[in-house]
Each structure stands twice: as C-alpha cells, then as structure tokens.
C-alpha atoms as a PDB file:
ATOM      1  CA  UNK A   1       0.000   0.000   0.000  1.00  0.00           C
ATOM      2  CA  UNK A   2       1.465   3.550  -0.959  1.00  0.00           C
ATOM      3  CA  UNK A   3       1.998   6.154   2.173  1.00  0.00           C
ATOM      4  CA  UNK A   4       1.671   9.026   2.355  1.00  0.00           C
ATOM      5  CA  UNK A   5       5.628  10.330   1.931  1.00  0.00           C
ATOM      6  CA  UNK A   6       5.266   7.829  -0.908  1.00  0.00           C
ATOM      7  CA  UNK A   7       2.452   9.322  -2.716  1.00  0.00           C
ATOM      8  CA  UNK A   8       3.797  12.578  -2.313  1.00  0.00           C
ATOM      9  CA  UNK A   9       7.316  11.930  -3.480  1.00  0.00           C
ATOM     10  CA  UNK A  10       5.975  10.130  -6.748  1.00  0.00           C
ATOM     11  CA  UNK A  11       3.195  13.573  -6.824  1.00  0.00           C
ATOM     12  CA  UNK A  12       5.570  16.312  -5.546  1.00  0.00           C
ATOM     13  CA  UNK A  13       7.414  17.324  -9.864  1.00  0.00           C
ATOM     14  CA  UNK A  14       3.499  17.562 -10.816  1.00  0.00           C
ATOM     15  CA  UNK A  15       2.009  19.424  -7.568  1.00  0.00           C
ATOM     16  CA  UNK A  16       5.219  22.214  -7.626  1.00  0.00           C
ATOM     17  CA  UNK A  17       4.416  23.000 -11.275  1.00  0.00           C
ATOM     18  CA  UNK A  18       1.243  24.371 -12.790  1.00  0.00           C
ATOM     19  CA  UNK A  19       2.168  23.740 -15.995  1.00  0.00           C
ATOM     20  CA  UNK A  20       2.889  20.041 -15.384  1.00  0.00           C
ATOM     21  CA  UNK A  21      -0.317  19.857 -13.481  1.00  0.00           C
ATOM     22  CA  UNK A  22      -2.093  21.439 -16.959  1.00  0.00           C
ATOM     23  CA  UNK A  23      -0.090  18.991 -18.973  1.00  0.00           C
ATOM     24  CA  UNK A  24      -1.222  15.969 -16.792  1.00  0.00           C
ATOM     25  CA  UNK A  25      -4.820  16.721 -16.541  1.00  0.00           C
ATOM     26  CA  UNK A  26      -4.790  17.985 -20.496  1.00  0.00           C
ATOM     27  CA  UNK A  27      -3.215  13.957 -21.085  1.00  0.00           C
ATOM     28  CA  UNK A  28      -5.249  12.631 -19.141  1.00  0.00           C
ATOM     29  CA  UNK A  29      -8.189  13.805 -20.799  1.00  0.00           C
ATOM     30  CA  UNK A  30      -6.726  13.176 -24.410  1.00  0.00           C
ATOM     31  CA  UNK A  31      -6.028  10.038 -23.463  1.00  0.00           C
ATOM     32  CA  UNK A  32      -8.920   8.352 -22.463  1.00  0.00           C
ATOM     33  CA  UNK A  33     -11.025  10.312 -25.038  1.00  0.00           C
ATOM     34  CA  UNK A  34      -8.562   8.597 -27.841  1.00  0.00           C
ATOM     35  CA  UNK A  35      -9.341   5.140 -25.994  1.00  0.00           C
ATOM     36  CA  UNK A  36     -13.028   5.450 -25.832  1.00  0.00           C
ATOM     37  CA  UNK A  37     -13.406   6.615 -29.148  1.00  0.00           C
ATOM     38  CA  UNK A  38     -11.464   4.097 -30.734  1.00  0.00           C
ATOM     39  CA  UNK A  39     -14.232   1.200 -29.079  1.00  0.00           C
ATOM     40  CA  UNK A  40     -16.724   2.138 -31.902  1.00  0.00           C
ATOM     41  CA  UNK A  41     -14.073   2.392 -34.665  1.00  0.00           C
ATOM     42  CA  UNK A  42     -12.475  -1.489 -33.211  1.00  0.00           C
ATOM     43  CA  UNK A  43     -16.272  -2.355 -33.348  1.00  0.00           C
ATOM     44  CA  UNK A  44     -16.707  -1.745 -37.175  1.00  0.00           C
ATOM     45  CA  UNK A  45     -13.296  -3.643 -37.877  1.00  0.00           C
ATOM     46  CA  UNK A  46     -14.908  -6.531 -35.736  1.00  0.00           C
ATOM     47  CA  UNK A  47     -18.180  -5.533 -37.864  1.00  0.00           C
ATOM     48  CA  UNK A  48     -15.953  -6.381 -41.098  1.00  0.00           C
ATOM     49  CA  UNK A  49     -14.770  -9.519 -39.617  1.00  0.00           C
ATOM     50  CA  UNK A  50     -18.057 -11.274 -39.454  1.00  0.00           C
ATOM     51  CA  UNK A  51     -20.521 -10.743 -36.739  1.00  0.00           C
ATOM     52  CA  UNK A  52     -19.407 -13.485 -34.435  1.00  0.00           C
ATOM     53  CA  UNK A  53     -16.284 -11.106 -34.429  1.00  0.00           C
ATOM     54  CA  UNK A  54     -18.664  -7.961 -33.301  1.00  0.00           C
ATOM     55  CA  UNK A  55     -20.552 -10.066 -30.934  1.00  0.00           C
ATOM     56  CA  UNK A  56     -17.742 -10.971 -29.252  1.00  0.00           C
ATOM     57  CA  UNK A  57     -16.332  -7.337 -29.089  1.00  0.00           C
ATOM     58  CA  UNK A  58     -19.537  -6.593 -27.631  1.00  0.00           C
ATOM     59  CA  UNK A  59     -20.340  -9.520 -25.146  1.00  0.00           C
ATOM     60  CA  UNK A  60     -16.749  -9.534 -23.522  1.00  0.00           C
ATOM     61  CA  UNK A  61     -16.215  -5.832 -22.558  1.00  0.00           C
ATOM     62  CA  UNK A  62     -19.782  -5.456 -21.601  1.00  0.00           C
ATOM     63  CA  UNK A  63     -19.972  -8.575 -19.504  1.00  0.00           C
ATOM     64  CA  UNK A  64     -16.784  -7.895 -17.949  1.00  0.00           C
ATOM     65  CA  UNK A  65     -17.207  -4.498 -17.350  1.00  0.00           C
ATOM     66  CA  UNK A  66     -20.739  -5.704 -15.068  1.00  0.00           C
ATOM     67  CA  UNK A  67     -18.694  -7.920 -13.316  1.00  0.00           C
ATOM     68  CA  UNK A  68     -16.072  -5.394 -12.320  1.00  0.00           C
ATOM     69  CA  UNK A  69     -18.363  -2.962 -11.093  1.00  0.00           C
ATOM     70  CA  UNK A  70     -20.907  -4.952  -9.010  1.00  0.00           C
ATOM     71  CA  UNK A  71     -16.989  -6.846  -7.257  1.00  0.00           C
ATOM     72  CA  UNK A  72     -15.950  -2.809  -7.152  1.00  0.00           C
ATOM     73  CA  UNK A  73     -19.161  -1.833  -5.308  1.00  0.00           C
ATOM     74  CA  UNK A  74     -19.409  -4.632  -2.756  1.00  0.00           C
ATOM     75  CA  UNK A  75     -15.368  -4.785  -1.820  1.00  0.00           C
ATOM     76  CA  UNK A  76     -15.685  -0.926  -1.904  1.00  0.00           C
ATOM     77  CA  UNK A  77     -12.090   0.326  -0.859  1.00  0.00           C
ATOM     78  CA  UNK A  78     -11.113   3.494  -0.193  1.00  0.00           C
ATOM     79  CA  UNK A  79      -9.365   6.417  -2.973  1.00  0.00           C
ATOM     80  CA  UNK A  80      -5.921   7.508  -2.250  1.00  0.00           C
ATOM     81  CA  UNK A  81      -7.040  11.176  -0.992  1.00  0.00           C
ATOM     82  CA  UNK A  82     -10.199   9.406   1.349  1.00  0.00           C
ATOM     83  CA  UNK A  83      -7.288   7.200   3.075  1.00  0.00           C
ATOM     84  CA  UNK A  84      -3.907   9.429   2.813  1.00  0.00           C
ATOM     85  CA  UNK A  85      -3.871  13.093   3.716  1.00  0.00           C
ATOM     86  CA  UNK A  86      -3.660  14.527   0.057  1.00  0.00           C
ATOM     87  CA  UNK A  87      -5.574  16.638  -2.214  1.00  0.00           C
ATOM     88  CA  UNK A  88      -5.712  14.456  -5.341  1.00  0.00           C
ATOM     89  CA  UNK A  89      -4.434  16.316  -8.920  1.00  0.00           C
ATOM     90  CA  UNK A  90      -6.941  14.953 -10.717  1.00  0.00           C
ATOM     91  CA  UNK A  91     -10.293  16.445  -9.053  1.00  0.00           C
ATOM     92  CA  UNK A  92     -12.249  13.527  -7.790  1.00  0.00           C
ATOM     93  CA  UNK A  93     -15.198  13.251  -5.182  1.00  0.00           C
ATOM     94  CA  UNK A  94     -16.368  10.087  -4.957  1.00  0.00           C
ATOM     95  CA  UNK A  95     -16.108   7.594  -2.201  1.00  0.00           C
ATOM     96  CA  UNK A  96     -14.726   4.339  -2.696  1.00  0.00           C
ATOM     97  CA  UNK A  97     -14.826   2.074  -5.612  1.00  0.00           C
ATOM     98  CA  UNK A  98     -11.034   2.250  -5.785  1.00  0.00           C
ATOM     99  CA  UNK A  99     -10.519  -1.440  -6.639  1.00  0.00           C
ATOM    100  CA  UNK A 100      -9.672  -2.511  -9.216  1.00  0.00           C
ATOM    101  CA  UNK A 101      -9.480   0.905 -11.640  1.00  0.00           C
ATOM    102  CA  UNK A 102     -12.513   0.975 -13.798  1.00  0.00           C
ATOM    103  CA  UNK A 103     -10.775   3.431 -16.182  1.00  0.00           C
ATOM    104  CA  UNK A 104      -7.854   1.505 -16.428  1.00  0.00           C
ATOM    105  CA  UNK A 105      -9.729  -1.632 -17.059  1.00  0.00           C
ATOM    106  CA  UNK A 106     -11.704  -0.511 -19.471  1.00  0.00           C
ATOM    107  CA  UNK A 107      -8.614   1.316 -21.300  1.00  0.00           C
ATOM    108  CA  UNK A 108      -6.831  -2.619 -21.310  1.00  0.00           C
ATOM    109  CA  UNK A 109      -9.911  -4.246 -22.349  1.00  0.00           C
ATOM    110  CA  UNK A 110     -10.744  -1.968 -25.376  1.00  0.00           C
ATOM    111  CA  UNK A 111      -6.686  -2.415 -26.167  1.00  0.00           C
ATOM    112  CA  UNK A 112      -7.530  -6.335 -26.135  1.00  0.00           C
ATOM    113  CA  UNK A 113     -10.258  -5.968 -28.665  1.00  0.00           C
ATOM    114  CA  UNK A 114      -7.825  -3.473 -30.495  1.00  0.00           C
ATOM    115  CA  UNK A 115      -4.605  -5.764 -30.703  1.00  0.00           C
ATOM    116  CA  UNK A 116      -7.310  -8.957 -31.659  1.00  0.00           C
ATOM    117  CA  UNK A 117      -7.948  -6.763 -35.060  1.00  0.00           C
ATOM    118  CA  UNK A 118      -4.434  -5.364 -35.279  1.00  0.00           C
ATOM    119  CA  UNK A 119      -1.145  -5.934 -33.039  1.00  0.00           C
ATOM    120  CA  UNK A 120       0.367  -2.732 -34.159  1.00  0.00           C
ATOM    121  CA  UNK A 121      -1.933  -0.906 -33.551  1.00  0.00           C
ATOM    122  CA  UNK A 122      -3.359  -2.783 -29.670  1.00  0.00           C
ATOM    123  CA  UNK A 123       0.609  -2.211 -28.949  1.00  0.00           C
ATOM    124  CA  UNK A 124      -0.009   1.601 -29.312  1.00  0.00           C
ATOM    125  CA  UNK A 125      -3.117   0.847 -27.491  1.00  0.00           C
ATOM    126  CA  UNK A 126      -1.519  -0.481 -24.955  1.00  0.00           C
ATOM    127  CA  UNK A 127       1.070   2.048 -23.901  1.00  0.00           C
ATOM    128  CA  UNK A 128      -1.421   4.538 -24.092  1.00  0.00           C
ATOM    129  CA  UNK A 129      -3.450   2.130 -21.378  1.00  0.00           C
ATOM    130  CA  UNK A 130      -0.211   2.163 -19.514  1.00  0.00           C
ATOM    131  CA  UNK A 131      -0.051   5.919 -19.283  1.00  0.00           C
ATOM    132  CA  UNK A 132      -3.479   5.884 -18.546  1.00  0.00           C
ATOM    133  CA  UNK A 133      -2.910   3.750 -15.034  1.00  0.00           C
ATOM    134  CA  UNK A 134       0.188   6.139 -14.476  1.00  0.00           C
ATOM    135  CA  UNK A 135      -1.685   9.049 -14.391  1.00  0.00           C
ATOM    136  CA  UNK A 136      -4.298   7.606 -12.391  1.00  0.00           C
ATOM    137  CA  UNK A 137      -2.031   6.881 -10.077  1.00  0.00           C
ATOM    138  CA  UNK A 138      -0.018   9.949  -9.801  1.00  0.00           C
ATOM    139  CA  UNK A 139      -2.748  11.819  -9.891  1.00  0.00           C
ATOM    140  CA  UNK A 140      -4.222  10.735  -7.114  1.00  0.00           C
ATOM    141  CA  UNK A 141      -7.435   8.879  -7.497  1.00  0.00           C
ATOM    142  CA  UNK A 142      -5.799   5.602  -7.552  1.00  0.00           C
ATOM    143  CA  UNK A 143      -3.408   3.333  -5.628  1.00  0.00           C
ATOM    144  CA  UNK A 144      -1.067   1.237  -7.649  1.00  0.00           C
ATOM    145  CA  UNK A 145      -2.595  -1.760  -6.755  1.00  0.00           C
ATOM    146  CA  UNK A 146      -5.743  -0.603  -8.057  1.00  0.00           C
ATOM    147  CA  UNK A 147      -4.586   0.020 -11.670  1.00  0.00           C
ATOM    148  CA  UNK A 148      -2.475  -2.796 -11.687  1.00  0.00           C
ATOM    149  CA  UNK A 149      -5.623  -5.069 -11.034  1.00  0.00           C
ATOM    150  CA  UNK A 150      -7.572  -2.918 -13.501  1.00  0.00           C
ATOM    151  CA  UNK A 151      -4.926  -3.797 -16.091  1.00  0.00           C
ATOM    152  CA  UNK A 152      -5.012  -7.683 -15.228  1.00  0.00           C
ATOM    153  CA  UNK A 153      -8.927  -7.623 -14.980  1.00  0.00           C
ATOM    154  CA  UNK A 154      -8.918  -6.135 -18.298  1.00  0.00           C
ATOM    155  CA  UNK A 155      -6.440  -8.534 -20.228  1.00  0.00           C
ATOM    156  CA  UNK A 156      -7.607 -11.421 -18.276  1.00  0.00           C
ATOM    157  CA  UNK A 157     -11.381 -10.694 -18.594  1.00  0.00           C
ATOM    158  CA  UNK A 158     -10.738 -10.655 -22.608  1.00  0.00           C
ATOM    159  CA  UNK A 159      -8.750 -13.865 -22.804  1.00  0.00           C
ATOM    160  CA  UNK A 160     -10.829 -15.171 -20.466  1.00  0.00           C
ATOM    161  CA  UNK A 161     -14.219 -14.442 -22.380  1.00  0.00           C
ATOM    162  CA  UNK A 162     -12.838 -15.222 -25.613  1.00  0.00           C
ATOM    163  CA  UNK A 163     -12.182 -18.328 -24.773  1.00  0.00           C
ATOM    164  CA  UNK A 164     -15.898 -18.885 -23.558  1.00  0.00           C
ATOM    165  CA  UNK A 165     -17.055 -17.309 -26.934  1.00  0.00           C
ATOM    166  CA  UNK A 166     -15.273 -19.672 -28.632  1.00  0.00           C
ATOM    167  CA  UNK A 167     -16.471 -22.974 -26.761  1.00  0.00           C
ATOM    168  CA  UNK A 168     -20.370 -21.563 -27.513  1.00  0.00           C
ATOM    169  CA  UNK A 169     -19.994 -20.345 -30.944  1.00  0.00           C
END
C-alpha cells in the first residue's frame, strides 16, 4: 500500500508545477477520449470480420465491465485522498470504488479488442493504457494496486471471455 511520503514523493514534480499539473490533466483527458473513441471504430473492424467477431467485441467488454463494477461496489475500498492526507491532482469526489481501476480496465480491455484486429496498432493501445494507469495513479485517485488489477482484470477478462465465446460459438 502507498503512504503518504510515498504518494507525495511520486506527486511532488506535478504538484510544484502548474504547468505540469495542466499537462497531466490535459493527457489525461486526451487520453482516455482517444481510448473510448477508438471502441466504436475497433467495433466496425470486428463488424468487417463477421458478426461473431462484433458479438464478441460486444459480449466480452460489456460482460466484464458488469462484473467489475458490481466486485468494485461490494469490496468498496477506499481512494488515495479518502485514506492518505492529500488533495488528489486529478479532481475527484467520490467515495470508494477504488478497486480494481474501472478506467484503467476498461482502457486494457478496449486495447484487447484493439490488438485482436491489429497488433500494431493494440501495442499503441496499450502504452497509451499504460499511461493511462500512471496518471491515475499519480494523480491521485488511484493506488497502484488498483490500476495494476484494472490492467489484469482487463487482459484477463478478454482472454478469459474469448475463450468462452469460442467454446459456444
């Protein structure tokens, strides 16, 4: 679990700068907007590939995605700033739901449908999902432990449904 000297080591560049504060909220932003809209455009390649394909781009995410939240909202853990004494970069309110990161789940799973239509392109994917649980982190909404469960949620959860698509289709 990060402390608070931690957190605020791995915070303090980004807190003493405005301008790196700017930059990381401004990437932040970009980021998952470039993730979220790529969904529909990886849903018309898995369109093109047949509609077992789409269904399955579709049916994994979605059903994952339940499953995450309802585990999220019953083991309920605290946010960095609700258990640490910080003020977190990235302005968040809410209380709990910490674990595992929905954003950065959902970031790695739409990467897995990516790279299952293209591996160059899911490898850009999934740096950008990388930076994605960085920032999360660093900006204070998430512990690492969070986004590194988001991440394996995510990749799991695909491979994982996949392979149940396959055995019933």
């Amino acid at each position: 679990m990060m402390d608070e000297p931690c957190y605020e080591k791995l915070s303090a560049p980004f807190r003493k700068n405005k301008t790196y504060i700017f930059l990381l909220l401004w990437i932040n932003k970009i980021l998952t907007a470039v993730v979220y809209v790529a969904y529909p455009l990886a849903l018309y390649g898995a369109y093109k590939n047949g509609i077992g394909e789409l269904l399955r781009a579709v049916a994994v995410p979605g059903v994952f995605f339940v499953l995450l939240s309802v585990f999220r909202d019953r083991y309920d853990a605290p946010r960095p700033y609700e258990r640490l004494n910080i003020e977190p970069i990235i302005k968040k309110d809410t209380k709990g739901h910490s674990f595992p990161s929905r954003h950065v789940f959902s970031a790695f799973m739409i990467d897995m449908v990516i790279f299952s239509l293209s591996r160059p392109v899911g490898i850009v994917y999934f740096v950008i999902a990388i930076l994605i649980a960085c920032i999360r982190v660093i900006g204070g909404v998430h512990f690492p432990k969070d986004v590194i469960a988001g991440a394996f949620a995510g990749i799991a959860g695909w491979y994982i449904g996949c392979s149940i698509c396959y055995l019933i289709l």
